[in-house]
Protein backbone atom coordinates (compact mmCIF):
# COMPACT_ATOMS: atom_id res chain seq x y z
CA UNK A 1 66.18 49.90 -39.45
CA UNK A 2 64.87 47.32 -41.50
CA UNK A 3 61.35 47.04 -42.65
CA UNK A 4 58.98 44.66 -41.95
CA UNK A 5 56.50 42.30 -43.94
CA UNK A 6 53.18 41.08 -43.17
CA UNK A 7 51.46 37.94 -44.46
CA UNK A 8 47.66 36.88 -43.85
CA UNK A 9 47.02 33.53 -44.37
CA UNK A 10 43.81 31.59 -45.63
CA UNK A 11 42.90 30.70 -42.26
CA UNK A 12 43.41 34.40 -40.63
CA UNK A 13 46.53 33.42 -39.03
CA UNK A 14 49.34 36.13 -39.10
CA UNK A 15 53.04 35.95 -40.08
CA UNK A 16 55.51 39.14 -39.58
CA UNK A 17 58.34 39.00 -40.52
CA UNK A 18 60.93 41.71 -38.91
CA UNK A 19 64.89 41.19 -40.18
CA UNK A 20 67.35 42.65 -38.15
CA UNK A 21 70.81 41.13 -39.77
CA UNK A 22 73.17 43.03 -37.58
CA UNK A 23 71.77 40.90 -34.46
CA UNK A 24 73.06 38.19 -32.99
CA UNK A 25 70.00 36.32 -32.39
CA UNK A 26 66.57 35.61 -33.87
CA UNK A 27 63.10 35.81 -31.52
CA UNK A 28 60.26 33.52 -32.24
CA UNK A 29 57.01 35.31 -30.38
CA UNK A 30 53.21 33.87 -30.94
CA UNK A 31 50.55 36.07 -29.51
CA UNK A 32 47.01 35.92 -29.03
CA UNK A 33 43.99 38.08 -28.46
CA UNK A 34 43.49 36.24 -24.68
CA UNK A 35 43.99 38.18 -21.90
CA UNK A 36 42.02 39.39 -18.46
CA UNK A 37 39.52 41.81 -20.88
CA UNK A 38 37.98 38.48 -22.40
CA UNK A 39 36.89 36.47 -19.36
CA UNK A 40 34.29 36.77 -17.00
CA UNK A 41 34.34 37.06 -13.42
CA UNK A 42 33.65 33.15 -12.70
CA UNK A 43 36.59 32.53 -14.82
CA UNK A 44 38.92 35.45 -13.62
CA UNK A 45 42.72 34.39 -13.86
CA UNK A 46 42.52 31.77 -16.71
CA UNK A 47 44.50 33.58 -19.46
CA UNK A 48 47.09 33.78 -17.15
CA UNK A 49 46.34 30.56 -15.49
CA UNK A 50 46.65 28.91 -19.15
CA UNK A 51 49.74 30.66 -20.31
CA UNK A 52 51.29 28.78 -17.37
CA UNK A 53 49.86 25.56 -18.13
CA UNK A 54 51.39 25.35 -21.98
CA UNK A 55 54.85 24.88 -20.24
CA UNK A 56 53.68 21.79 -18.32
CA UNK A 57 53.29 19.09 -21.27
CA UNK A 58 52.23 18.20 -24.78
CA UNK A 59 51.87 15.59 -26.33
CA UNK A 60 55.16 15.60 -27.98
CA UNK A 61 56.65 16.52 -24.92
CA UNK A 62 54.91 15.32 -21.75
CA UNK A 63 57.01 16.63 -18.96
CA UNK A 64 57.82 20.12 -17.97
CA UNK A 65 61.35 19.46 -18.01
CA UNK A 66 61.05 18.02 -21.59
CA UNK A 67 60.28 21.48 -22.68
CA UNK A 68 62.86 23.68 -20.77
CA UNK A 69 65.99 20.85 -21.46
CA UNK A 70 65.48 21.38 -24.91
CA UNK A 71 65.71 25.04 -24.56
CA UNK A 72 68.09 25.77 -22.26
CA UNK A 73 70.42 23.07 -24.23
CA UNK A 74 70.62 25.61 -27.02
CA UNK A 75 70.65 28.34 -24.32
CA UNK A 76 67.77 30.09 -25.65
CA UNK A 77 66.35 32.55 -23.76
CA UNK A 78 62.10 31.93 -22.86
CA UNK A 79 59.14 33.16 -20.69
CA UNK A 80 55.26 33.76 -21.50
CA UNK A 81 53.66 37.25 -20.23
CA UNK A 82 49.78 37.55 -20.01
CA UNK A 83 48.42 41.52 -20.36
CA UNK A 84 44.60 42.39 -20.35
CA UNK A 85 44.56 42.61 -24.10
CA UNK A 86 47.03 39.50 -24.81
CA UNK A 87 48.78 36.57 -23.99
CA UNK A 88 52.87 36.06 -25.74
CA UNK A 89 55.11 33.13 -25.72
CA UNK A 90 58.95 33.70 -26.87
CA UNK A 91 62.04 32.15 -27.48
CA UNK A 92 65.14 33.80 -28.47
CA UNK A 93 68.32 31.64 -29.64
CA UNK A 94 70.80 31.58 -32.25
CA UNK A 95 69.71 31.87 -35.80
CA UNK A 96 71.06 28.31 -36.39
CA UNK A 97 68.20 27.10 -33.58
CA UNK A 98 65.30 28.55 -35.33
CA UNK A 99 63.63 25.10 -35.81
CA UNK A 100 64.23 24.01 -32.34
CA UNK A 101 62.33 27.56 -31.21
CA UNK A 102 59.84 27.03 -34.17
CA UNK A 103 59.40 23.42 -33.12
CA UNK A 104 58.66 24.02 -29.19
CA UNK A 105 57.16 27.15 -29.10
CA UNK A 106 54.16 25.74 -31.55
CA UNK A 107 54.32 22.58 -29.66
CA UNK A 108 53.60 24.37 -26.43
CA UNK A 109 50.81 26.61 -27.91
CA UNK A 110 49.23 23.99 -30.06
CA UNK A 111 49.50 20.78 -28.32
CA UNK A 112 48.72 21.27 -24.20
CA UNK A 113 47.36 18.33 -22.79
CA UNK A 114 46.03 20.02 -19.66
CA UNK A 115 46.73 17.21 -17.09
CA UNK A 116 44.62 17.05 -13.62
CA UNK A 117 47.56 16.76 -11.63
CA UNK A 118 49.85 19.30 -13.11
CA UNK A 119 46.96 21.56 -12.85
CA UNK A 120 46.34 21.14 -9.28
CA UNK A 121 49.79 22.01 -9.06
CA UNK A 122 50.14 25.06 -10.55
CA UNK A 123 47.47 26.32 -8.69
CA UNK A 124 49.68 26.63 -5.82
CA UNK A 125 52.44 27.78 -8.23
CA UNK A 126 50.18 31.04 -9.29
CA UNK A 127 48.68 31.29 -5.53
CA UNK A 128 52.09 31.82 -4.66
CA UNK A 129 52.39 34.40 -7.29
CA UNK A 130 49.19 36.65 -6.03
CA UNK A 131 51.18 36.20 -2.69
CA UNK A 132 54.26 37.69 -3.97
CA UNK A 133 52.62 40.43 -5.80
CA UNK A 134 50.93 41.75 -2.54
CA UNK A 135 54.31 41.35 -0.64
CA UNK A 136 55.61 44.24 -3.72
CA UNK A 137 53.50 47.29 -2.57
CA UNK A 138 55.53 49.67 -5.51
CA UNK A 139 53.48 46.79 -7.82
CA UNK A 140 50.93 46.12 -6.63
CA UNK A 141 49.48 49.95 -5.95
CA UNK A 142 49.19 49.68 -10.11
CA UNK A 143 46.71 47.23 -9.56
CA UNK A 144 44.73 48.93 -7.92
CA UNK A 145 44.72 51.57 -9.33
CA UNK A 146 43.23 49.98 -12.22
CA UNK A 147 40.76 48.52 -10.07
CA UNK A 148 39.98 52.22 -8.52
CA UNK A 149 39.24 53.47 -12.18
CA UNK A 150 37.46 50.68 -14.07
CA UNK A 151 35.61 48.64 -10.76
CA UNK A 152 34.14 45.60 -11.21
CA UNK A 153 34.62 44.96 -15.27
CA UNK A 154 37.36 42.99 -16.97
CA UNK A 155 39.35 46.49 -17.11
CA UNK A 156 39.91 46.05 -13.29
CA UNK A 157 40.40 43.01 -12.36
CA UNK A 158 43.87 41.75 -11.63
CA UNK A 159 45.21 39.71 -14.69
CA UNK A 160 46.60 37.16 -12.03
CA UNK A 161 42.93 36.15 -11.15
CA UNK A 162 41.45 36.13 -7.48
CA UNK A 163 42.67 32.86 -5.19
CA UNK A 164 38.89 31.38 -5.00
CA UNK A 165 38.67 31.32 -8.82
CA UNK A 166 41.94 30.21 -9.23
CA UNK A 167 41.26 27.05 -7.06
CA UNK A 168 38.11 25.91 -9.09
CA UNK A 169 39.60 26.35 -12.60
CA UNK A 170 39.90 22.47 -14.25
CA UNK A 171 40.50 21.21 -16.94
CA UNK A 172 37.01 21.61 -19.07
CA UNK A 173 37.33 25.61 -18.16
CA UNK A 174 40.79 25.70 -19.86
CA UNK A 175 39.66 23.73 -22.99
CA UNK A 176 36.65 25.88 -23.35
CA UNK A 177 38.36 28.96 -23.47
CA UNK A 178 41.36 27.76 -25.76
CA UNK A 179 38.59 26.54 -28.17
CA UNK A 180 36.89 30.07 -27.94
CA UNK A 181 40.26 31.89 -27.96
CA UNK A 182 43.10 30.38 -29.28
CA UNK A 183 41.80 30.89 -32.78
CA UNK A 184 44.32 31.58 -36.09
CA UNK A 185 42.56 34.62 -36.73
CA UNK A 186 43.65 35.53 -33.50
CA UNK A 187 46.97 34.84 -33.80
CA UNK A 188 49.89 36.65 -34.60
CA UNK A 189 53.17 34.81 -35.16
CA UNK A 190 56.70 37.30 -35.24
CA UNK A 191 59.86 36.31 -36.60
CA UNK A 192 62.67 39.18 -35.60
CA UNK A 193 66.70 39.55 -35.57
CA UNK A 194 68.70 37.78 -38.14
CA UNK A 195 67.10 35.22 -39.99
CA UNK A 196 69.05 31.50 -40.57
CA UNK A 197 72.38 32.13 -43.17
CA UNK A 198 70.51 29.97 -46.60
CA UNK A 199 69.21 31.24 -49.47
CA UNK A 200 65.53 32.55 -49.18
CA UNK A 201 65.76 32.69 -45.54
CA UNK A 202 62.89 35.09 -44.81
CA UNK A 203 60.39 33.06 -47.16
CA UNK A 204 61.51 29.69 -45.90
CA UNK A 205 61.24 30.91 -42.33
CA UNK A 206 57.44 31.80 -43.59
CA UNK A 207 56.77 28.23 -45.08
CA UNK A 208 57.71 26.42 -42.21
CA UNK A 209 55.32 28.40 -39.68
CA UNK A 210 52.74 27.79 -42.26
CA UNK A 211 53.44 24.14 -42.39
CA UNK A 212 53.98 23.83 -38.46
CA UNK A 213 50.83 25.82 -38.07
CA UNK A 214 48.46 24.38 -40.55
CA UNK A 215 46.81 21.98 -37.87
CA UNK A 216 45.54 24.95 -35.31
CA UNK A 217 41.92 24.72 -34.56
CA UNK A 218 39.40 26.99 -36.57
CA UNK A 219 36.33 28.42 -34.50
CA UNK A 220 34.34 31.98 -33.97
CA UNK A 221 36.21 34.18 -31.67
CA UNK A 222 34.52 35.12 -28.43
CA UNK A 223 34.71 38.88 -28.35
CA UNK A 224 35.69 41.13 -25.13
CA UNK A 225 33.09 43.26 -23.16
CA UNK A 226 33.67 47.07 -23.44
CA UNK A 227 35.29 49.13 -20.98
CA UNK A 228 32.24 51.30 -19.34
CA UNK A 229 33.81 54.66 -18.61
CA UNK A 230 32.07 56.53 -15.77
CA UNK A 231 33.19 59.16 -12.68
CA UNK A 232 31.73 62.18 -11.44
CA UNK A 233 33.99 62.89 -8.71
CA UNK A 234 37.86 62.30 -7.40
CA UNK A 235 38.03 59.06 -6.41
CA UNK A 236 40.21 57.58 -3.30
CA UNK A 237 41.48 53.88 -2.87
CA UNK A 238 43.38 53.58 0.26
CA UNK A 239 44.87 50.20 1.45
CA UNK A 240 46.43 49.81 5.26
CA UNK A 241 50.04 48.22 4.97
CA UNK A 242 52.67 48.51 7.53
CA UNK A 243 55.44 50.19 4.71
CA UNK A 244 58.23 52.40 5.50
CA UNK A 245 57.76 53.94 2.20
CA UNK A 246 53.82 55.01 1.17
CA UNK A 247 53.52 53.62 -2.82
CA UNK A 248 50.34 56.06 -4.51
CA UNK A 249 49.47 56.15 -8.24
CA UNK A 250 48.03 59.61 -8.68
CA UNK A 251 46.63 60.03 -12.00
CA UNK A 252 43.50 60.45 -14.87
CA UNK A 253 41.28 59.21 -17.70
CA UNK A 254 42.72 59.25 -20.42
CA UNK A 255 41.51 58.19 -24.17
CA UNK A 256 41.77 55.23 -26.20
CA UNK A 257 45.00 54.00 -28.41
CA UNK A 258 43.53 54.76 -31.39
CA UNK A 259 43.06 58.21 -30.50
CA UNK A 260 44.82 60.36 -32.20
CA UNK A 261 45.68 62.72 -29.68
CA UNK A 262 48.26 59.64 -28.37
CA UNK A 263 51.39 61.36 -29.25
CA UNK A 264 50.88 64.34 -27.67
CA UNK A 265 49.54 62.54 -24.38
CA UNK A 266 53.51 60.37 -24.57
CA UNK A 267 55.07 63.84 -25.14
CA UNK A 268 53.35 64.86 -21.84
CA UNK A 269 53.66 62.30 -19.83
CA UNK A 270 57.39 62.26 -20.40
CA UNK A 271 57.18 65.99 -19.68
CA UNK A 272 55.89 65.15 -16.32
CA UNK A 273 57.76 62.15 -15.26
CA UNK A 274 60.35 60.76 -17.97
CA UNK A 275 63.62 60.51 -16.83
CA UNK A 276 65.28 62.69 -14.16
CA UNK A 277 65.26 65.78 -15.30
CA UNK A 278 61.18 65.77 -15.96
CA UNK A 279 59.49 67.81 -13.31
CA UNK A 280 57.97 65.42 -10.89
CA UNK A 281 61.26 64.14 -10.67
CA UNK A 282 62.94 67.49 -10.25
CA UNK A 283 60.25 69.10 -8.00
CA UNK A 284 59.53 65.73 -5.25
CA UNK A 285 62.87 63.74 -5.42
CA UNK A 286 65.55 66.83 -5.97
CA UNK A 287 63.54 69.67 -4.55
CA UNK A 288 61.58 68.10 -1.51
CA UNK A 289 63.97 65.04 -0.79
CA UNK A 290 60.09 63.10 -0.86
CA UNK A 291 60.88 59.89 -3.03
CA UNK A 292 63.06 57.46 -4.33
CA UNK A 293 61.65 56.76 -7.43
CA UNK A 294 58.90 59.15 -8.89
CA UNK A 295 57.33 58.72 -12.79
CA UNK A 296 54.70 59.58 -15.10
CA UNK A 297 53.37 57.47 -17.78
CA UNK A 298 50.16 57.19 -20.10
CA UNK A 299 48.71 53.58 -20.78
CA UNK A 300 46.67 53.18 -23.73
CA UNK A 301 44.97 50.49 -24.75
CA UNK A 302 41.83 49.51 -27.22
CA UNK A 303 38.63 50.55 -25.16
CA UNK A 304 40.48 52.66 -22.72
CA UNK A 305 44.10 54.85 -21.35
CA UNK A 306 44.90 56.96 -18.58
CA UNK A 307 47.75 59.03 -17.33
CA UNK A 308 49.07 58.38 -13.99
CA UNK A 309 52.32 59.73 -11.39
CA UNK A 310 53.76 56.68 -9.46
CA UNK A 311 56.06 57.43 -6.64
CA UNK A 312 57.30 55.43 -3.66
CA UNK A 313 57.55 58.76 -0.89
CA UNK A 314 58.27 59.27 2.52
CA UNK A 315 55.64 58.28 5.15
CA UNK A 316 55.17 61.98 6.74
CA UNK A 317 55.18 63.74 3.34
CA UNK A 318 52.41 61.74 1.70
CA UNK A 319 49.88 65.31 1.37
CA UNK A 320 52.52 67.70 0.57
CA UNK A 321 53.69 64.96 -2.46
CA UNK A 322 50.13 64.94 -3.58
CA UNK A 323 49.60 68.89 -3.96
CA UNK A 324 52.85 69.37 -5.81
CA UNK A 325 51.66 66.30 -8.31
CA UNK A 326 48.45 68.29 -8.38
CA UNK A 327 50.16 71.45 -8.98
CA UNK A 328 52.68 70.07 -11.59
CA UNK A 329 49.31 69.21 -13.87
CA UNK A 330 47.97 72.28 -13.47
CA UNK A 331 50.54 73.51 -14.74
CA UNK A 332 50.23 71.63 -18.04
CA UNK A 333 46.65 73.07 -18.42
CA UNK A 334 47.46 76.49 -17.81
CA UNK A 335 50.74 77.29 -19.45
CA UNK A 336 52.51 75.97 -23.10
CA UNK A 337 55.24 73.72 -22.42
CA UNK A 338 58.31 76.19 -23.67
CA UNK A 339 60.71 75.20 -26.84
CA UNK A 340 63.24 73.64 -25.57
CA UNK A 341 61.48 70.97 -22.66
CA UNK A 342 59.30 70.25 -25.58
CA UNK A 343 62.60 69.29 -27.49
CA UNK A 344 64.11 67.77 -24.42
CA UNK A 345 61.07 65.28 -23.79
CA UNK A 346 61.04 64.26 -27.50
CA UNK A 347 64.54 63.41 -27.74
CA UNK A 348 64.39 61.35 -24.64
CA UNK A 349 60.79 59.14 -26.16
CA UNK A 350 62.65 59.24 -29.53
CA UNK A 351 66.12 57.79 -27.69
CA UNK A 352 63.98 55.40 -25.14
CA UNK A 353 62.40 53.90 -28.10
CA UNK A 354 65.48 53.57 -30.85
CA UNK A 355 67.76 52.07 -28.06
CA UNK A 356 65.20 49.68 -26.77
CA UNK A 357 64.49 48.09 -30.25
CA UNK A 358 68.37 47.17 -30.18
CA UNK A 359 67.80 43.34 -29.63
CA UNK A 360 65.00 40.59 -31.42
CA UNK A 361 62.93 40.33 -28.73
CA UNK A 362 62.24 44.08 -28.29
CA UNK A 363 61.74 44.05 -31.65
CA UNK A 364 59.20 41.44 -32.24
CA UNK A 365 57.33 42.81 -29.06
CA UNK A 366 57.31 46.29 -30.94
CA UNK A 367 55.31 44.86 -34.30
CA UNK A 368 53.54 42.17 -32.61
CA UNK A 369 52.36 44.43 -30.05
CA UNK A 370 51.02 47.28 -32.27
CA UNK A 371 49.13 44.21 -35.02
CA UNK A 372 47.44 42.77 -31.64
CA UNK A 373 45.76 45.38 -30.49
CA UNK A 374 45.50 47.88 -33.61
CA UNK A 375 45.30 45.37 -36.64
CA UNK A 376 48.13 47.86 -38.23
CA UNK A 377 51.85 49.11 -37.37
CA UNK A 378 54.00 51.79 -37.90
CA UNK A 379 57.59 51.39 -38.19
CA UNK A 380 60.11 53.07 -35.67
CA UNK A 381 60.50 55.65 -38.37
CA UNK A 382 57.29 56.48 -38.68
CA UNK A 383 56.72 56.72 -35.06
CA UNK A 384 59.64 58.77 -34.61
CA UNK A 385 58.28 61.46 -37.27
CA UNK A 386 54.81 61.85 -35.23
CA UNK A 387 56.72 62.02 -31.72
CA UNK A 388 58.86 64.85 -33.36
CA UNK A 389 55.65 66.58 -34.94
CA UNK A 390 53.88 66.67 -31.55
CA UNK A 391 53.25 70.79 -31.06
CA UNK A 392 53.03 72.81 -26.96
CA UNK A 393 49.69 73.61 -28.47
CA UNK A 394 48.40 69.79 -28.67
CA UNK A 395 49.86 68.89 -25.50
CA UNK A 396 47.96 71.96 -23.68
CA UNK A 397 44.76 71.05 -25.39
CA UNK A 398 45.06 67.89 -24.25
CA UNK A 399 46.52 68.50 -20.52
CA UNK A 400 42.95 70.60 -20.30
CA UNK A 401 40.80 68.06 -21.55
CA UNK A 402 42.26 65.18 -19.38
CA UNK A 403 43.59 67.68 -15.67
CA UNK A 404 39.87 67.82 -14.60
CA UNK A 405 38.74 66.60 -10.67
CA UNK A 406 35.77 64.20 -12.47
CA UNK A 407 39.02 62.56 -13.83
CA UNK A 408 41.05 62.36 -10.73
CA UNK A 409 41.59 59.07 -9.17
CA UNK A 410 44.44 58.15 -5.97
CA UNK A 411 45.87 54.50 -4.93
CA UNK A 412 47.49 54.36 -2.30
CA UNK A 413 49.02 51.64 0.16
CA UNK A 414 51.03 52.68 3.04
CA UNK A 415 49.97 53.28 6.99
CA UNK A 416 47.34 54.63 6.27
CA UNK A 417 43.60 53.50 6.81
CA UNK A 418 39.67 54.68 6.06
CA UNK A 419 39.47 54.01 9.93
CA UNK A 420 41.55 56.43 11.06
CA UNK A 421 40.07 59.32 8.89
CA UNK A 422 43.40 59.38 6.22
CA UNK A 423 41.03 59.04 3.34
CA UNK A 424 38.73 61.56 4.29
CA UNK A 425 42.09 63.76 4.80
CA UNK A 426 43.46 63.30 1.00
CA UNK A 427 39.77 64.15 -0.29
CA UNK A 428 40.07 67.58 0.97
CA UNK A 429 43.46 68.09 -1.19
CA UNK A 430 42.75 66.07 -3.90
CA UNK A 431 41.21 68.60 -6.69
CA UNK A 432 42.95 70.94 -9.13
């Protein structure tokens, strides 16, 4: 793979530049430090609510169709994603329609205009959203989750925002918090896939963000609150929902991202649940016939991480899917993971990762997403060697320190209710 380059500029803005010449496309991705972690609970909902709003008009181009005509007449693909760390806008088109991708994106994350009506608009837009996301119980269980380990902090809150905030958000909230976030030492421009066929292409790529971008607002960045950390016993979140399939997250605390301990904490979690032939997978969907889908992953991110087991499982099987979950980290604790799972699990990270940096976007997502949160990144090379040095010794050390009840913590949302005694009933199985 091809490196990448990194370039700070006067003003703290940064430019990376990833070339990928064998694609067929080039990405153009801005992100920001802005996500749920930096608001407060009056304010709940406007990173996301914001990211939505820089697709309804600038000043350049006052209409939300006069943004997505120009982009879909070069049939660029385009979106915005808001995280709890981060907010990213993309485009990805031909190399040839860099400066139309160059030329909207900044428009749309420079130049919003914020109109009254458009907002009162898209308040229904994102109410409808909230909607949806409750309607998608498999989805929406990872929320609240989330909200079952971190409470009432930025940590678990719902990035979407809560419906009462989201209807009092105007116009002074949104350019408040642009002014306190949208900052260019808090942003992080990424250039990946093949760059435009002239001579000097990378470093005239780099000129022309740092012309297009010389006009962003300076300012002192607001900082987010740290994650408070605190359990002393398993913890139980049950939410009634007339399913045909129960949805639970079953899972722990974890550590930070910058822990170095990460690696082995991936290698285990893909131990657990990655891919079919992991355990979970072997023991609850080929063994007990219990679930559909069934998965373990760890999330990581600056103040905090956990591991959890996600599984959409049969109504009537709900306690006997929790004990052998239970029982499968145990086993982690208590026994080395043998030679060749150990092999099998890195192989299929090392695989996962090298096949999904295959197109721009991935690519730019992979950098981008490492500089925003760390302030450094490792290429996929680099990554691949630590995966592949991960020993059964770390990942038993670490499968001890994180398999403990004061860590334990269960979403789930089926038929089920605190009414009818079912929470009281997974509290007597849920301990190791």
């Amino acid at each position: 793979m091809e490196n990448f380059n990194k370039i700070t500029l006067k003003n703290g803005l940064r430019i990376i530049t990833a070339p990928k010449q064998d694609s067929l496309a080039t990405t153009f991705l801005v992100l920001v430090e802005a996500g749920s972690k930096y608001e407060t609970k009056e304010i709940n909902g406007i990173s996301h609510f914001l990211e939505h709003m820089c697709f309804k008009g600038t000043k350049k181009r006052p209409r939300a169709i006069d943004i997505s005509s120009e982009l879909d007449s070069i049939g660029a693909n385009y979106n915005a994603f808001t995280g709890q760390e981060y907010t990213g806008y993309f485009a990805k088109a031909r190399p040839e329609n860099f400066n139309i991708i160059l030329d909207v994106v900044s428009d749309i994350y420079l130049n919003q205009v914020f109109k009254p009506e458009e907002i009162n608009k898209e308040r229904g837009v994102i109410v409808e959203e909230i909607n949806m996301y409750e309607d998608l119980p498999m989805r929406r269980v990872q929320e609240l989750f989330t909200s079952l380990l971190y409470g009432d902090q930025p940590a678990g809150w719902d990035i979407a925002g809560r419906k009462e905030v989201i209807k009092k958000i105007n116009r002074e909230d949104f350019l408040k918090y642009r002014q306190e976030h949208y900052l260019p030492q808090s942003t992080i421009i990424i250039v990946a896939g093949k760059f435009p066929d002239q001579k000097g292409g990378e470093k005239k790529v780099v000129a022309e963000i740092e012309k297009t971008f010389s006009k962003i607002k300076t300012g002192e960045k607001i900082s987010k609150i740290k994650t408070i950390e605190k359990q002393e016993k398993p913890e139980i979140l049950v939410k009634q929902k007339k399913t045909d399939q129960t949805h639970l997250v079953l899972g722990v605390r974890a550590f930070d991202i910058f822990d170095k301990r990460k690696y082995a904490l991936e290698v285990l979690a893909d131990v657990l649940g990655g891919g079919m032939s992991s355990r979970l997978f072997q023991k609850i969907r080929e063994e007990m016939g219990a679930a559909y889908y069934v998965r373990a992953e760890a999330d990581l991110l600056s103040d905090h991480g956990f591991l959890a087991a996600a599984a959409g499982i049969d109504n009537n099987k709900i306690e006997q899917v929790i004990k052998a979950i239970l029982q499968e980290f145990k086993k982690m604790a208590k026994k080395k993971v043998d030679k060749k799972e150990l092999q099998r699990a890195k192989d299929h990270l090392v695989g996962h990762l090298v096949l999904g940096l295959e197109t721009s976007d991935a690519l730019a997502g992979f950098y981008g997403g490492q500089e925003i949160v760390m302030k450094k990144m490792v290429s996929p090379e680099e990554l691949v060697k630590k995966i592949q040095a991960v020993k059964a010794e770390e990942i038993q050390a670490v499968a001890r320190d994180i398999f403990q009840n004061n860590k334990l913590n269960l979403a789930v949302i089926g038929p089920f209710s605190v009414e009818n005694g079912d929470k009281e009933r997974f509290e007597k199985i849920l301990k190791l």
